[in-house]
Protein backbone atom coordinates (compact mmCIF):
# COMPACT_ATOMS: atom_id res chain seq x y z
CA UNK A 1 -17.70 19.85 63.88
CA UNK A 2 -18.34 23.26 62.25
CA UNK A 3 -22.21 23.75 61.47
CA UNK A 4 -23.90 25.36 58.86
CA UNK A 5 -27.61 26.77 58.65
CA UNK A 6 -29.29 27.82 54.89
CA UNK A 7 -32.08 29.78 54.69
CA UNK A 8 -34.35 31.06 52.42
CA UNK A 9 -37.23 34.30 52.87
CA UNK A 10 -40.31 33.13 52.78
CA UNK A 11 -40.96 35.46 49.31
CA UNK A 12 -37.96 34.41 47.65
CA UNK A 13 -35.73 37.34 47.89
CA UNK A 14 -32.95 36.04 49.29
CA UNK A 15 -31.03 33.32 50.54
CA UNK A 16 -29.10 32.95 53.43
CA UNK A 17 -26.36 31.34 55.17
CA UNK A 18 -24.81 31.08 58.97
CA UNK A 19 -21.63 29.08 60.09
CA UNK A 20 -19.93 28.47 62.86
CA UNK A 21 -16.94 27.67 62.30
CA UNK A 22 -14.42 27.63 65.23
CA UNK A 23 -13.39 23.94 64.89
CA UNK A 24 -12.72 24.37 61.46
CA UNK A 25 -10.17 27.45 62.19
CA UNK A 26 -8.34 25.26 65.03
CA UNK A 27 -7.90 22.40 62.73
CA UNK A 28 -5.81 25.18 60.25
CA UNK A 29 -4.23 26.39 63.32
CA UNK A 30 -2.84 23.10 64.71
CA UNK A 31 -1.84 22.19 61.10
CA UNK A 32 -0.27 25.11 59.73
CA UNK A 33 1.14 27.01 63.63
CA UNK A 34 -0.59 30.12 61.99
CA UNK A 35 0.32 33.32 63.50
CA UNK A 36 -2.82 35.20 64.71
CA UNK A 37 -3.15 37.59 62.02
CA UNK A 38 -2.95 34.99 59.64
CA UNK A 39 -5.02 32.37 61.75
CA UNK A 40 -7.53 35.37 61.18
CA UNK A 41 -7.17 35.69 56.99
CA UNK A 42 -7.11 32.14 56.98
CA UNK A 43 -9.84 31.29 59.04
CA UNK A 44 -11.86 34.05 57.27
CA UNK A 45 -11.16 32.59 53.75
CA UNK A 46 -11.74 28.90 55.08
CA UNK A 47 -15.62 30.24 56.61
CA UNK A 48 -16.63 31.91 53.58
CA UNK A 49 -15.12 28.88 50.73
CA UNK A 50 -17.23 26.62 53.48
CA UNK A 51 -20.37 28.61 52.95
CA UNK A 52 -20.08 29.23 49.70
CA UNK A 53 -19.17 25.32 48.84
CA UNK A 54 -22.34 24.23 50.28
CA UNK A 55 -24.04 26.06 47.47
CA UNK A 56 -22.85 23.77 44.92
CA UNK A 57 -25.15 21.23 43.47
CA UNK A 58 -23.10 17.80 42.89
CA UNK A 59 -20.82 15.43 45.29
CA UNK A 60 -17.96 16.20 42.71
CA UNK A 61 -18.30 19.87 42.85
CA UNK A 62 -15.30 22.21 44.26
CA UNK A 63 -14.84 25.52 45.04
CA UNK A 64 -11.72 27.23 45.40
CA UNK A 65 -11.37 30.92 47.16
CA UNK A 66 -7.81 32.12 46.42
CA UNK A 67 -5.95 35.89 47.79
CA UNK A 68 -2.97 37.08 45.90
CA UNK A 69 -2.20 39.79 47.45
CA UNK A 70 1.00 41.46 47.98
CA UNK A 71 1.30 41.76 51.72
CA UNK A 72 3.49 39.48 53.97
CA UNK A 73 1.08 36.87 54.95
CA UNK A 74 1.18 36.01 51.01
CA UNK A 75 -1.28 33.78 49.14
CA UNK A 76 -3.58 32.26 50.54
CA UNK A 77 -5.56 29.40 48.96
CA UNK A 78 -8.88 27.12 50.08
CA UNK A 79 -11.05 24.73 48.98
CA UNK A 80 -14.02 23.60 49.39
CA UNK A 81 -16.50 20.89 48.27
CA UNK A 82 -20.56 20.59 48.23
CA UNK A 83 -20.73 19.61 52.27
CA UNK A 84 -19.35 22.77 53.29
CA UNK A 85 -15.80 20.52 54.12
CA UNK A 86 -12.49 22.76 53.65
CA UNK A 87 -9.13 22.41 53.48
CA UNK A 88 -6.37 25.68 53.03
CA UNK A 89 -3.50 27.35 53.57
CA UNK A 90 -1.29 30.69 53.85
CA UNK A 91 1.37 31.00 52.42
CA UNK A 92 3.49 32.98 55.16
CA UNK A 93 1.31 31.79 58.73
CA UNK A 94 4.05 32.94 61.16
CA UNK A 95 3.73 36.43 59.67
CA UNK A 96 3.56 39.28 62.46
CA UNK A 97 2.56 42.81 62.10
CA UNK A 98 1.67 45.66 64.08
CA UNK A 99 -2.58 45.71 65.48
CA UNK A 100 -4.62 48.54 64.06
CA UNK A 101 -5.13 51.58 65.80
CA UNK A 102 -8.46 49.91 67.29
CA UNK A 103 -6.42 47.06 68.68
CA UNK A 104 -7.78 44.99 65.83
CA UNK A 105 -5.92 42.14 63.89
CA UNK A 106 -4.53 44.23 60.47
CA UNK A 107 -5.72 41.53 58.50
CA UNK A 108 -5.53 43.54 55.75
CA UNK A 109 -2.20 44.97 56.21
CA UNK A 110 -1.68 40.93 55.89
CA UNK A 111 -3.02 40.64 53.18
CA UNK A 112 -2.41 43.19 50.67
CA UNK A 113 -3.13 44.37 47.65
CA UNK A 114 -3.84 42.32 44.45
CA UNK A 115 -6.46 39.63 42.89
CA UNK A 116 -9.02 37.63 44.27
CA UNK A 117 -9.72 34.41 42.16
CA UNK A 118 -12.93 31.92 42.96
CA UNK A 119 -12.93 28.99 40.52
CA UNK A 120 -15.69 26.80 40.26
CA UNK A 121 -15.60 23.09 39.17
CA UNK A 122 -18.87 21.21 38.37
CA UNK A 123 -16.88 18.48 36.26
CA UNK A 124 -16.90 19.68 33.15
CA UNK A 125 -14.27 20.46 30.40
CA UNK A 126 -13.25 23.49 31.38
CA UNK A 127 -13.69 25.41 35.34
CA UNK A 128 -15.06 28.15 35.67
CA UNK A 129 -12.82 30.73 36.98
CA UNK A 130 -13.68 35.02 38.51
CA UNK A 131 -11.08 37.44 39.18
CA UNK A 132 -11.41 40.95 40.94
CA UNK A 133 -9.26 43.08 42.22
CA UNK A 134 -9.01 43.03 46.31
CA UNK A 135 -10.57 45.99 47.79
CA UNK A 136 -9.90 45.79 51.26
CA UNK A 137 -8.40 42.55 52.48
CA UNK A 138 -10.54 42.21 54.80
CA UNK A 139 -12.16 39.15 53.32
CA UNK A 140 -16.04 39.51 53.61
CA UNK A 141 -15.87 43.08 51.64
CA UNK A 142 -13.54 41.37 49.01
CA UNK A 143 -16.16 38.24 48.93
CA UNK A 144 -18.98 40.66 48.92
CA UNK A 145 -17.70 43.00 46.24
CA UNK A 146 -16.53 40.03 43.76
CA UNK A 147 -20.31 38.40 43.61
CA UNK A 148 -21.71 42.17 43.29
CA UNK A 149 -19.55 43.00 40.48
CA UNK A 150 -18.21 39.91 38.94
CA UNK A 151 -21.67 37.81 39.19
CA UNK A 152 -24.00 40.54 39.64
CA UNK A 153 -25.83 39.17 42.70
CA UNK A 154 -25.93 41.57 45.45
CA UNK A 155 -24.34 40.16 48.58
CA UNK A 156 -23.87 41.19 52.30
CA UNK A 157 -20.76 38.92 54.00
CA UNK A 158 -19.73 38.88 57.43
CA UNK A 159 -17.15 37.07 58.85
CA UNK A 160 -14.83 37.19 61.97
CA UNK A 161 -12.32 35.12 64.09
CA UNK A 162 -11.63 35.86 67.69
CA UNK A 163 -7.90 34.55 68.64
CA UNK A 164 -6.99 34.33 72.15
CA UNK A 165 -4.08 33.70 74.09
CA UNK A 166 -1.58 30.52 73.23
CA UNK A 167 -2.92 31.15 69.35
CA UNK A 168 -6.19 29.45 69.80
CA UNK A 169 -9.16 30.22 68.22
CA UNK A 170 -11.85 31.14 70.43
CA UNK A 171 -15.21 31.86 68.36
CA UNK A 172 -15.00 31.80 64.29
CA UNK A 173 -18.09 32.19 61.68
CA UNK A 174 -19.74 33.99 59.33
CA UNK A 175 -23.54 35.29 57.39
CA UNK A 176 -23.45 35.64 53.79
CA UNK A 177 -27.17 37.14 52.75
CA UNK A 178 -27.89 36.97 48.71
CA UNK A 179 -30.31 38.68 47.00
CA UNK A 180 -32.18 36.69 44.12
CA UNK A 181 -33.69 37.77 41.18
CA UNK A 182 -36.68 39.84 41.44
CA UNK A 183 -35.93 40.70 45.33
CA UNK A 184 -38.11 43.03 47.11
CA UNK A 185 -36.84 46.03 47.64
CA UNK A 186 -38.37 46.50 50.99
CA UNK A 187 -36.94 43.04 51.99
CA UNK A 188 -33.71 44.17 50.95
CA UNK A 189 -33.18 46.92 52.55
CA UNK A 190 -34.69 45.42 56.00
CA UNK A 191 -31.15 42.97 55.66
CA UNK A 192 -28.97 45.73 55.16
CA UNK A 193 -29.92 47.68 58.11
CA UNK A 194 -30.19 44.75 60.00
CA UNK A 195 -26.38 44.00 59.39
CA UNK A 196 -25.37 47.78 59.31
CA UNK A 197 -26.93 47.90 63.00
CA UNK A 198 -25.36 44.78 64.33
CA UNK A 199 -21.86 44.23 66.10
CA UNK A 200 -19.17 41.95 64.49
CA UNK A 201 -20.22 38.13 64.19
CA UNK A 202 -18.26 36.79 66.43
CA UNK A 203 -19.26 38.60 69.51
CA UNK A 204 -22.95 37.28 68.27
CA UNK A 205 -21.43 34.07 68.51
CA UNK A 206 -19.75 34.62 71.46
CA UNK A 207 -23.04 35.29 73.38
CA UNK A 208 -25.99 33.64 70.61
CA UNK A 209 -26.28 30.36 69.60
CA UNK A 210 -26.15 30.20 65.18
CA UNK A 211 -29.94 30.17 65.26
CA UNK A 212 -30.48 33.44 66.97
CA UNK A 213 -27.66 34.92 65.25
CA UNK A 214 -29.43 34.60 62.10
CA UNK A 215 -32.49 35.53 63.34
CA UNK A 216 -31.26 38.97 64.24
CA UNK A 217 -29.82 39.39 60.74
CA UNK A 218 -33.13 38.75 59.46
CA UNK A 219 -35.10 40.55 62.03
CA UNK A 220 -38.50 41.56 60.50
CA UNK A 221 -38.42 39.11 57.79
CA UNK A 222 -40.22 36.22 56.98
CA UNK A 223 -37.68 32.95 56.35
CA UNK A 224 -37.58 29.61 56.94
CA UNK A 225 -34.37 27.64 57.41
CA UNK A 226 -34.78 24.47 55.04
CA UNK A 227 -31.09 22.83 56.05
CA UNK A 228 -28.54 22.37 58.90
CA UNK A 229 -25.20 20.77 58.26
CA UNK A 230 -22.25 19.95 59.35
CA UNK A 231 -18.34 19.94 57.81
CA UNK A 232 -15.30 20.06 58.98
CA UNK A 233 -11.73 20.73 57.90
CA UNK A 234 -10.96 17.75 55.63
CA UNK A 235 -7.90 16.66 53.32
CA UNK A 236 -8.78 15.21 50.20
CA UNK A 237 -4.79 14.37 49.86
CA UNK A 238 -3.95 11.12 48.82
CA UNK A 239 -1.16 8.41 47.74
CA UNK A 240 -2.74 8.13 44.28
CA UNK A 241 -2.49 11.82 43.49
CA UNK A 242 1.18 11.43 44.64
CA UNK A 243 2.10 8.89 42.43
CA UNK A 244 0.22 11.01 39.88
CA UNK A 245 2.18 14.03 40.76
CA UNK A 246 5.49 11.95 40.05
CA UNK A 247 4.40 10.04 36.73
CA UNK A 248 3.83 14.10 35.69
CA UNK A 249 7.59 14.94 35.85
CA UNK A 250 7.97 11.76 32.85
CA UNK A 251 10.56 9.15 32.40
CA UNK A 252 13.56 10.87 32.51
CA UNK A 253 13.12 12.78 35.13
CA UNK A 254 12.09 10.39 37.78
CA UNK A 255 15.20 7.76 36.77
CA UNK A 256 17.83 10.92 37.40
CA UNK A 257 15.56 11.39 40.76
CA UNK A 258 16.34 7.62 41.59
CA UNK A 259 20.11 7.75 40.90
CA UNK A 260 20.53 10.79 43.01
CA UNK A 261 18.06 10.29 46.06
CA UNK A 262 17.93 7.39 48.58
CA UNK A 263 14.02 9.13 48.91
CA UNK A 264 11.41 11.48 47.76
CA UNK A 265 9.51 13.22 49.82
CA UNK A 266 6.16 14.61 48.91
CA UNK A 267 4.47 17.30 51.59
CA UNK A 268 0.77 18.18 51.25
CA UNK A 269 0.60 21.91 51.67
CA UNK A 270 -3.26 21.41 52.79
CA UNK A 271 -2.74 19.15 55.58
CA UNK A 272 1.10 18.98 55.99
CA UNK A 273 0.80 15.04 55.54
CA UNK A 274 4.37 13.69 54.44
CA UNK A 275 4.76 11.32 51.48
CA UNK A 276 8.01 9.05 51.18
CA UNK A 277 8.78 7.03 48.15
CA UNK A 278 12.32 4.74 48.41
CA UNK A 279 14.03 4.77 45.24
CA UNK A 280 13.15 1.32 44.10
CA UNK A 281 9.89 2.75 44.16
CA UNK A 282 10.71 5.49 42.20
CA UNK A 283 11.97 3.14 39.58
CA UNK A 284 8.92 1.18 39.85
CA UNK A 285 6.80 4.48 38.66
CA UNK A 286 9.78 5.48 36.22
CA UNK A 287 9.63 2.06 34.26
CA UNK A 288 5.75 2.12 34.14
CA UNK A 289 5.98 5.00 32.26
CA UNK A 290 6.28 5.12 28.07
């Protein structure tokens, strides 16, 4: 299971957040066979939707991070509910490009340029949904720029994921700091020299457990960490939203589907979960139909 710390400064300035999230990455790996440049994007996007979901309020709550970008690895979508639980996907995962200069995954080479979307769903009418422009596609600077600019709440995001050989994910995670309203200054700029000064977070991982890893972000401030949790990568597919998915196409369609299929097949692009419906059973959801 992938775990999750949430803190808070003891003088309400900001709020913070720690995961480590390697199991969740390997999960997406053995589902989707990602490549490692996109097992890095993905697992990236999957740490910070996982943080960022456990901010929401109600059991019914979701979150979805989504990149459209224009580089190979294509769009890439996750989801996330109030436990921190995930479930994504790339669009392209056996894409393959060239490693920076630094010997570096180019995830953003991956990922392109374009339009970040995070859309919000506390049950009501209508989501709500943010768009900014990607400015890196690097993930955390995207994540970090969108809540600055979009939602005006100064952020610091960090995220990594360490492939090794056979495609396996070897350490994944991530730190998102917020600032609240009214923030010390002082306090504030303690955290961003703290992560300025600090190497990537997975090598903190690699050699800290999540505890101290916060710590040293918040080195010389006063916090107190009020939860621990843990999530995982989990499907929310089901038979039910199948059928749904079906009645959708109407009447007509689904009786033109029965005449010229011995079978439907219905693939979850989350979880890669197969559904088959025989034709009589196609019928069956045709003729219960208006």
């Amino acid at each position: 299971m992938a775990k999750i710390l949430r803190a808070m400064t003891r003088d309400g300035s900001a709020r913070i957040l720690a995961e480590n999230s390697a199991d969740i990455v390997n999960e997406a790996i053995r589902i989707h066979d990602t490549f490692p440049v996109c097992t890095a994007a993905l697992g990236r996007t999957l740490t910070a939707a996982s943080m960022l979901g456990s901010l929401l309020g109600e059991d019914e709550d979701a979150l979805t991070v989504s990149f459209r970008g224009d580089g190979p690895a294509g769009r890439i979508v996750v989801s996330a509910d109030w436990k921190g639980n995930v479930r994504g996907y790339v669009q392209n995962p056996h894409v393959d490009i060239p490693l920076k200069p630094n010997g570096k995954l180019d995830v953003s080479g991956a990922v392109g340029k374009g339009q970040m979307y995070i859309l919000r769903d506390a049950g009501g009418s209508e989501p709500y949904v943010g768009i900014a422009d990607i400015v890196s596609g690097e993930i955390a600077e995207d994540i970090a720029s969108y809540y600055a600019k979009s939602e005006q709440i100064p952020t610091l995001c960090s995220l990594g994921v360490l492939v090794g050989t056979g495609c396996k994910c070897l350490c994944a995670g991530g730190v998102l700091i917020q600032l609240l309203p009214f923030a010390d200054d002082a306090v504030a700029q303690r955290l961003e020299e703290n992560a300025s000064r600090l190497p990537g977070v997975t090598k903190l991982l690699s050699e800290h457990t999540l505890e101290e890893t916060l710590g040293m972000f918040l080195e010389g401030v006063e916090y107190d960490v009020f939860d621990s949790m843990e999530c995982a990568y989990e499907c929310k597919c089901s038979r039910a939203k199948t059928d749904a998915a079906l009645r959708a196409l109407g009447k007509e369609e689904l009786l033109k589907m029965a005449d010229s299929d011995e079978k439907a097949e219905i693939s979850c692009q989350f979880c890669d979960k197969k559904y088959v419906y025989s034709r009589s059973e196609i019928k069956k959801i045709a003729e219960g139909l208006k």
